[in-house]
Protein backbone atom coordinates (compact mmCIF):
# COMPACT_ATOMS: atom_id res chain seq x y z
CA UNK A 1 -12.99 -77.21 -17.62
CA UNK A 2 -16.09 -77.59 -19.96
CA UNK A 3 -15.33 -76.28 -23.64
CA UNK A 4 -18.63 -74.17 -25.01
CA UNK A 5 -19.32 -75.85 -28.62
CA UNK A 6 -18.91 -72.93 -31.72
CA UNK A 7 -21.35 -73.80 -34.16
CA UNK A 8 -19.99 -73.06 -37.74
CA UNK A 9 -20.85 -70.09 -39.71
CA UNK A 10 -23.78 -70.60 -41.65
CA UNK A 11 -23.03 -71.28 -44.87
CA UNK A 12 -23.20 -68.19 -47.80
CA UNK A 13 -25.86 -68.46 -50.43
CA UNK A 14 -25.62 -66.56 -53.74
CA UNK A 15 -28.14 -66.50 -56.74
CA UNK A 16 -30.80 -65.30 -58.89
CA UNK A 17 -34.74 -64.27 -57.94
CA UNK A 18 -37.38 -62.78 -60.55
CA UNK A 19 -40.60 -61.20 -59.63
CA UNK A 20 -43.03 -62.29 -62.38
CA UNK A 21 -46.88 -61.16 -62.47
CA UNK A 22 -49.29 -58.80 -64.16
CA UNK A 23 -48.38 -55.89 -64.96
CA UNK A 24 -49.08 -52.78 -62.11
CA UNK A 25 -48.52 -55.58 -59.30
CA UNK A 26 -46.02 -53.38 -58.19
CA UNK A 27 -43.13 -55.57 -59.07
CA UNK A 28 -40.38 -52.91 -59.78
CA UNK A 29 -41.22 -50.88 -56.36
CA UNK A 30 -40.91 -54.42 -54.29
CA UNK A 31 -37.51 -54.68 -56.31
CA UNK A 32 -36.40 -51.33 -55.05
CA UNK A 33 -37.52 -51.86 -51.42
CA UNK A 34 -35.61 -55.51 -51.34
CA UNK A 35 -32.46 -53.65 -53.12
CA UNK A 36 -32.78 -50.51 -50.86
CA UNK A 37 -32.25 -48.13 -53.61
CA UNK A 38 -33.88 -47.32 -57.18
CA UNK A 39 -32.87 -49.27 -59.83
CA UNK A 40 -36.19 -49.96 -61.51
CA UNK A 41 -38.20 -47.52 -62.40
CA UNK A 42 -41.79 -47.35 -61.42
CA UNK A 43 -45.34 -45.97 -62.25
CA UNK A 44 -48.90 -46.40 -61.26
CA UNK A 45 -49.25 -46.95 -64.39
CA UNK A 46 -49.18 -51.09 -66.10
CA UNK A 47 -46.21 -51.59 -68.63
CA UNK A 48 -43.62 -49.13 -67.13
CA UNK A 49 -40.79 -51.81 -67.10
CA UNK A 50 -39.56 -52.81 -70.45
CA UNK A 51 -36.13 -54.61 -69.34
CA UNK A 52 -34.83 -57.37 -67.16
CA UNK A 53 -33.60 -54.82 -64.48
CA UNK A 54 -30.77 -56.63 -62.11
CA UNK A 55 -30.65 -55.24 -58.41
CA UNK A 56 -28.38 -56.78 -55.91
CA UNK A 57 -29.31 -57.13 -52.37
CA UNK A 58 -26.09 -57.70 -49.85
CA UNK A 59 -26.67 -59.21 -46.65
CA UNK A 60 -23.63 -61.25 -44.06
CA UNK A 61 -25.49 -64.66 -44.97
CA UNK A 62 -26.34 -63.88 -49.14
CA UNK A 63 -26.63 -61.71 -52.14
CA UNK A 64 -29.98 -62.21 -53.55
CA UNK A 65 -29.62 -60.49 -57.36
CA UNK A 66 -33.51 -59.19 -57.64
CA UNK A 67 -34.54 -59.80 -61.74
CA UNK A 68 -37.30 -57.34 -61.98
CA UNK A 69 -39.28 -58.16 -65.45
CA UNK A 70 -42.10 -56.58 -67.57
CA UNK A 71 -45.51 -57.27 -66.72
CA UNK A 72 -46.84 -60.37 -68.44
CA UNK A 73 -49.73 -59.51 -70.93
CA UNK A 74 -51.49 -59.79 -73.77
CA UNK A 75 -49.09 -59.03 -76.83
CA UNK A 76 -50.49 -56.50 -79.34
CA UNK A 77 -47.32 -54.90 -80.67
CA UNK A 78 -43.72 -56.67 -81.63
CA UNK A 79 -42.49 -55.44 -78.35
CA UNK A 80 -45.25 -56.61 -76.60
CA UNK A 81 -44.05 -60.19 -78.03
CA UNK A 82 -40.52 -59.58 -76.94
CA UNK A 83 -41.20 -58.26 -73.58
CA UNK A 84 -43.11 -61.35 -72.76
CA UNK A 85 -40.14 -63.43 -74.08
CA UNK A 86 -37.84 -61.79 -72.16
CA UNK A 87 -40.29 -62.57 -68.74
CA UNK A 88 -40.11 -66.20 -69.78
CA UNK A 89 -36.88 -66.53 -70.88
CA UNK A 90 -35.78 -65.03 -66.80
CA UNK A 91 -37.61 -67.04 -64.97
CA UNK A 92 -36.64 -70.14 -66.41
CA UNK A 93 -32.86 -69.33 -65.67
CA UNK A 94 -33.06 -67.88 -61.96
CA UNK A 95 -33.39 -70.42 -58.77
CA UNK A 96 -36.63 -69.01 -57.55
CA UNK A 97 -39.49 -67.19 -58.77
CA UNK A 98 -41.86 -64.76 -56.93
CA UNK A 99 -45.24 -64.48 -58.33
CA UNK A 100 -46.85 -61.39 -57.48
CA UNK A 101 -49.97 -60.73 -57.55
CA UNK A 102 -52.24 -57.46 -55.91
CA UNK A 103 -54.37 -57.64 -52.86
CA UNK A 104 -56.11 -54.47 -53.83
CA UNK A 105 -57.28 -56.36 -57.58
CA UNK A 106 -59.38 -59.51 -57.79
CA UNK A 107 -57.53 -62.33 -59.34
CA UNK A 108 -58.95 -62.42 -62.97
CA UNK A 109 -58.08 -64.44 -65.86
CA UNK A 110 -54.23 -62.76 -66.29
CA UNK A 111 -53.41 -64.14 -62.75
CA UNK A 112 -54.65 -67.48 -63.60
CA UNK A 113 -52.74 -67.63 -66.97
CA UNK A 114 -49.18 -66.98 -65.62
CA UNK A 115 -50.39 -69.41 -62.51
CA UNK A 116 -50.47 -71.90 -65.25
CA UNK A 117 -47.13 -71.26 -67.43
CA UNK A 118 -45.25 -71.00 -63.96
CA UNK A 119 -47.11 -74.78 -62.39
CA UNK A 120 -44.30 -76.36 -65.12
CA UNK A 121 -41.55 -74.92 -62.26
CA UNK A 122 -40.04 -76.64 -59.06
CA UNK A 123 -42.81 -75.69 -56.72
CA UNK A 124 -40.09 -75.53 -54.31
CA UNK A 125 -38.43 -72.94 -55.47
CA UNK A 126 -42.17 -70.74 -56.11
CA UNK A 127 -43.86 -68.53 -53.99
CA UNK A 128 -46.48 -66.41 -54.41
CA UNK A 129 -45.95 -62.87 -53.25
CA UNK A 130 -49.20 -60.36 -52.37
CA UNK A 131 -48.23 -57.37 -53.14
CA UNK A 132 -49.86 -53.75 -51.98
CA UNK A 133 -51.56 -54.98 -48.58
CA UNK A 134 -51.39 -51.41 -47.21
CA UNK A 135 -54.58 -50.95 -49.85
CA UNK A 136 -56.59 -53.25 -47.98
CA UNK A 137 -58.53 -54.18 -45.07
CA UNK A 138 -57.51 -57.52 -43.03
CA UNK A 139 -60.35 -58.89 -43.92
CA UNK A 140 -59.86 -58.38 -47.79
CA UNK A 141 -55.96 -59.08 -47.12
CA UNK A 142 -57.46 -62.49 -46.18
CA UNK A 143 -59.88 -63.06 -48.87
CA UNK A 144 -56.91 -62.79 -51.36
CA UNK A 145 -54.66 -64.76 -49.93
CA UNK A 146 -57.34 -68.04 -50.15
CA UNK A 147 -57.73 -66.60 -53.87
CA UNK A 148 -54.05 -66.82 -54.53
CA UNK A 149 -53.52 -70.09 -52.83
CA UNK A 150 -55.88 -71.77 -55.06
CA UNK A 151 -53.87 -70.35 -58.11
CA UNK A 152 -51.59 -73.38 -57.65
CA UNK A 153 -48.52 -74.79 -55.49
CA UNK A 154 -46.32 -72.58 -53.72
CA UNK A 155 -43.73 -73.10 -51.25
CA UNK A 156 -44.55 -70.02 -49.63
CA UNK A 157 -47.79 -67.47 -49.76
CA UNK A 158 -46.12 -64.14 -48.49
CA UNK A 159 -48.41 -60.72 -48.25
CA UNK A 160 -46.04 -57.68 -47.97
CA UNK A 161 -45.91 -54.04 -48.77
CA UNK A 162 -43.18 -52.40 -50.62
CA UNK A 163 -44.82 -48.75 -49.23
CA UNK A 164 -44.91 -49.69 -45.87
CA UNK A 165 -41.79 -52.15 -45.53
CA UNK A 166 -44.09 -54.89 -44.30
CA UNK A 167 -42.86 -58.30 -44.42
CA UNK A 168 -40.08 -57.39 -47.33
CA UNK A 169 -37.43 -58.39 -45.13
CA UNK A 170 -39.26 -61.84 -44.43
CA UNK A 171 -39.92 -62.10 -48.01
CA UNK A 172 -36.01 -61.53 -48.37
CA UNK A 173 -35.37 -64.60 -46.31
CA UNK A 174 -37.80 -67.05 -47.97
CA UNK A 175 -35.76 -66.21 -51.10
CA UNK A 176 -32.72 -66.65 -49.71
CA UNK A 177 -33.47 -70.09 -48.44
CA UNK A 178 -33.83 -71.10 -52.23
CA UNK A 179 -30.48 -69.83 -53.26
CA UNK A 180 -27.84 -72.29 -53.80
CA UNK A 181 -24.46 -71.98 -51.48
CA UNK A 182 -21.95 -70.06 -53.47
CA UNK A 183 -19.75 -66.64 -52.96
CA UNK A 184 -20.79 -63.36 -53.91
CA UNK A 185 -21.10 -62.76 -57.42
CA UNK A 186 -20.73 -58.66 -57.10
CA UNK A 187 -18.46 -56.64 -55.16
CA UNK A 188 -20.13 -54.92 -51.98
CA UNK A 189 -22.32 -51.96 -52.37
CA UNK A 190 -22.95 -52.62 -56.36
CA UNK A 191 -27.18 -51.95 -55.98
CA UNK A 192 -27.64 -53.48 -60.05
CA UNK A 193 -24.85 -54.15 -63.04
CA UNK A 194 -27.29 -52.48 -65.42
CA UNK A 195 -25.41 -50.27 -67.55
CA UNK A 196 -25.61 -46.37 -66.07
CA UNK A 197 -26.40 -45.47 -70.02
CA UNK A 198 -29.53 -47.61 -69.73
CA UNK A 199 -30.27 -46.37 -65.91
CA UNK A 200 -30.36 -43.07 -67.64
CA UNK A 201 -32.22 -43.60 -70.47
CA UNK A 202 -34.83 -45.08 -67.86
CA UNK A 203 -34.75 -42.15 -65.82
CA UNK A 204 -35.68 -40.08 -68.52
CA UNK A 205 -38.23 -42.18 -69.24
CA UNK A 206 -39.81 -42.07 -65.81
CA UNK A 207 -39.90 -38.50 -66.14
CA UNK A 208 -41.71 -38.11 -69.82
CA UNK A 209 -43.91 -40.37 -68.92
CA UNK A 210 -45.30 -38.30 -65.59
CA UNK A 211 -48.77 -36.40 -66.14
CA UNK A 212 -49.28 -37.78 -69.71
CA UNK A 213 -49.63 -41.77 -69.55
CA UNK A 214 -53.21 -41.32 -70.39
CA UNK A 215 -52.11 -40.13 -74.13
CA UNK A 216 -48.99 -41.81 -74.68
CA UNK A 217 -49.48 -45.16 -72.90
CA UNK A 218 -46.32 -47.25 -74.61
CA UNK A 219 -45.74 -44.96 -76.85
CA UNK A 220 -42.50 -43.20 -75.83
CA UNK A 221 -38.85 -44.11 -75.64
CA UNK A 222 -35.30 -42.61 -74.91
CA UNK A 223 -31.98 -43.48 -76.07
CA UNK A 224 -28.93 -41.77 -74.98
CA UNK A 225 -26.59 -41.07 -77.80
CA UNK A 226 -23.62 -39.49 -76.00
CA UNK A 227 -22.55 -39.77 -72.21
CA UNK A 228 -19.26 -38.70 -70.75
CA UNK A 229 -16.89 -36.02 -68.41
CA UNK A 230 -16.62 -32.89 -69.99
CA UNK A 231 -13.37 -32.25 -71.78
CA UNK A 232 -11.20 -30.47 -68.87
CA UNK A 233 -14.08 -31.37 -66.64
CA UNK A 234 -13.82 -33.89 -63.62
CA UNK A 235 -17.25 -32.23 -61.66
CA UNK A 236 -19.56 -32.45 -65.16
CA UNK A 237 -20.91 -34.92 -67.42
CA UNK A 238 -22.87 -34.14 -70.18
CA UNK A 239 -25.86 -36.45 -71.66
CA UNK A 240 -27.35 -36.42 -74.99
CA UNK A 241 -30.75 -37.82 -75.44
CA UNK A 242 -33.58 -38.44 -77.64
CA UNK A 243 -37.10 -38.96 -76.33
CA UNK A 244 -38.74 -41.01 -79.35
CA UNK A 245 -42.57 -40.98 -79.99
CA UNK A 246 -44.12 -42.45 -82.92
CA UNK A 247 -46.75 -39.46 -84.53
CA UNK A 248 -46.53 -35.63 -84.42
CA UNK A 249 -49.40 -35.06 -82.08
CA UNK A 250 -47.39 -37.27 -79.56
CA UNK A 251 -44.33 -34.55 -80.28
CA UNK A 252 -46.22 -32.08 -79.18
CA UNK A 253 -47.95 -33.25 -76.21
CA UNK A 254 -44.13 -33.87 -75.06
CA UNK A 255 -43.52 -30.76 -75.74
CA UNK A 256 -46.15 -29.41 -73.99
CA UNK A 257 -46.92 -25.57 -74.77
CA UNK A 258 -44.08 -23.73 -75.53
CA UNK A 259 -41.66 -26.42 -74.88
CA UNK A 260 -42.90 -26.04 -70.88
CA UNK A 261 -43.58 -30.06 -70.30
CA UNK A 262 -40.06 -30.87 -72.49
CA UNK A 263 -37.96 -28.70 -69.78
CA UNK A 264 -40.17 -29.79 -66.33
CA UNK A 265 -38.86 -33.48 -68.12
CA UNK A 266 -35.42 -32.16 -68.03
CA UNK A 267 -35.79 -30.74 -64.54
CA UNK A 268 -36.82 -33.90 -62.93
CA UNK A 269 -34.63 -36.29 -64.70
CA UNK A 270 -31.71 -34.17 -64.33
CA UNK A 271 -32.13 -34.25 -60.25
CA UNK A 272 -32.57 -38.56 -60.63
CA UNK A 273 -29.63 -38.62 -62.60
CA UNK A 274 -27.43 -36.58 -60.53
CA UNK A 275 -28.60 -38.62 -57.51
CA UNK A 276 -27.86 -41.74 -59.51
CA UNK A 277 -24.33 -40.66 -60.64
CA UNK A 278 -22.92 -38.92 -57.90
CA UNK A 279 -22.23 -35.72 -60.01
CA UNK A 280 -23.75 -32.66 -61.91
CA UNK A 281 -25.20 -33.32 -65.28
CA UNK A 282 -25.70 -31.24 -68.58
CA UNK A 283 -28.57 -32.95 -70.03
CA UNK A 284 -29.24 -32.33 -73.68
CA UNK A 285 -33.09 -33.58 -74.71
CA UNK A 286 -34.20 -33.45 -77.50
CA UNK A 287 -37.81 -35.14 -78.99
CA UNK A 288 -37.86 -37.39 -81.83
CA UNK A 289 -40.76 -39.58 -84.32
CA UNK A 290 -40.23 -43.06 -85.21
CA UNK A 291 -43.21 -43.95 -87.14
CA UNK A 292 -44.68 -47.11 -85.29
CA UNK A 293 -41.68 -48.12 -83.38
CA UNK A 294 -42.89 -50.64 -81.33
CA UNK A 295 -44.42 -52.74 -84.57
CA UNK A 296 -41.07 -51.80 -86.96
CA UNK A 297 -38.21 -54.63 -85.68
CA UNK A 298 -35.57 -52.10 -87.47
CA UNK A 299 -36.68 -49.29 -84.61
CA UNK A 300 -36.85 -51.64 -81.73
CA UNK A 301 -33.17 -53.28 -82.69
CA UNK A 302 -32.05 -49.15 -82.94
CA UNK A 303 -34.19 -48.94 -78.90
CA UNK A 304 -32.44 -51.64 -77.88
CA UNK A 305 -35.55 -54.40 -77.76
């Protein structure tokens, strides 16, 4: 009798990956591709992402927790400072970084500056992900990819597209192979461990800032005062929230005539939070001023910066 020869399970890898870059590299939409569900939020627009923002990706063999982090820029505000802290202080915690950069943008000076701070790393545990191929022609695709390589030492050079789904799972599995062995860290089906209060507020975000980034680039921010079931209520919760802006005319153009832009706000976020929650929402907006927020360290403590 011959005996066949069972090979042992491979072993389970858990632990941390942060996509660092420019910001509008399209970081936060490769996060939610990887993760399979929206937990960052994203614009065509640079600077949308303002947190750290955890999603978990489960697989038999791992569970690769996705950092997503702010673009990396040129501070001109206290919480441009702090948003570039937090982008350093991830990716020197997590076991491997991916450093994204756009196919459809030459690499310019920003590129080359983050190329630098990240050459201190393990270049083992580095790769350099180009983003957005679907906006390009082969030929292009390949220019950039020399470009990129020449940015530094990477384990891996991986071109994918978060639209299309093109090479995300193969950029899933060079991360993986990074990870240390370990067991899972979150329970199945938990997509990120950000706080749904925050998720919200986010949400909310996303929607204020459709149709009117062109006037209020950084300018706006939510907090949610009050979230919880409605007394006698197990099929309603109800939200409180204040959109802040720092001058009047920025009040208004949130407004929009007649209050018309404040409720299409409501309308959208109120569908993104239902999805998110799992139930029907009351959601209770109302629009604030905070002189100069993002240069007053009082206001961004009260935002949560």
């Amino acid at each position: 009798m011959s005996s066949a020869i069972v090979a042992d399970p491979p072993e389970h890898r858990c632990g941390f990956a942060c996509l660092v870059g420019r910001p509008n590299v399209g970081k936060s939409t490769l996060t939610n591709a990887l993760v399979g569900g929206k937990v960052a939020i994203t614009s065509n627009r640079p600077q949308t992402t303002r947190h750290a923002v955890r999603g978990i990706v489960h697989r038999e063999d791992a569970q690769l927790i996705m950092v997503d982090t702010p673009g990396l820029h040129k501070p001109r505000t206290v919480l441009g400072e702090r948003l570039n802290s937090t982008v350093r202080a991830t990716w020197s915690q997590v076991d491997v970084v991916g450093f994204c950069v756009s196919a459809s943008d030459p690499v310019g000076a920003g590129d080359r500056f983050i190329a630098a701070e990240l050459a201190r790393l393990n270049p083992a545990n580095l790769l350099a992900v180009v983003t957005k191929t679907d906006k390009v022609s082969p030929d292009a695709l390949a220019r950039q990819l020399m470009a990129v390589s020449e940015l530094g030492d990477f384990r891996e050079i991986v071109p994918v597209s978060a639209v299309s789904g093109h090479q995300v799972q193969l950029l899933a599995d060079l991360l993986v192979v990074c990870l240390p062995p370990s067991p899972p860290l979150y329970p199945a089906g938990e997509l990120t461990d950000e706080p749904e209060q925050v998720m919200v507020a986010e949400l909310i975000r996303e929607a204020a800032l459709e149709g009117v980034w062109d006037e209020l680039p950084h300018s706006v921010a939510v907090l949610v005062e009050e979230m919880g079931p409605r007394a006698g209520r197990d099929d309603l919760v109800d939200i409180y929230a204040n959109v802040y802006v720092e001058r009047p005319s920025q009040k208004a153009i949130v407004m929009g005539a007649k209050g018309a832009r404040m409720k299409q706000i409501g309308i959208t976020a109120r569908k993104q939070i239902e999805a998110l929650l799992g139930t029907r929402i009351y959601l209770n907006l109302h629009v604030k001023i905070a002189k100069d927020w993002q240069r007053n360290p009082q206001q961004l403590r009260k935002l949560g910066f």
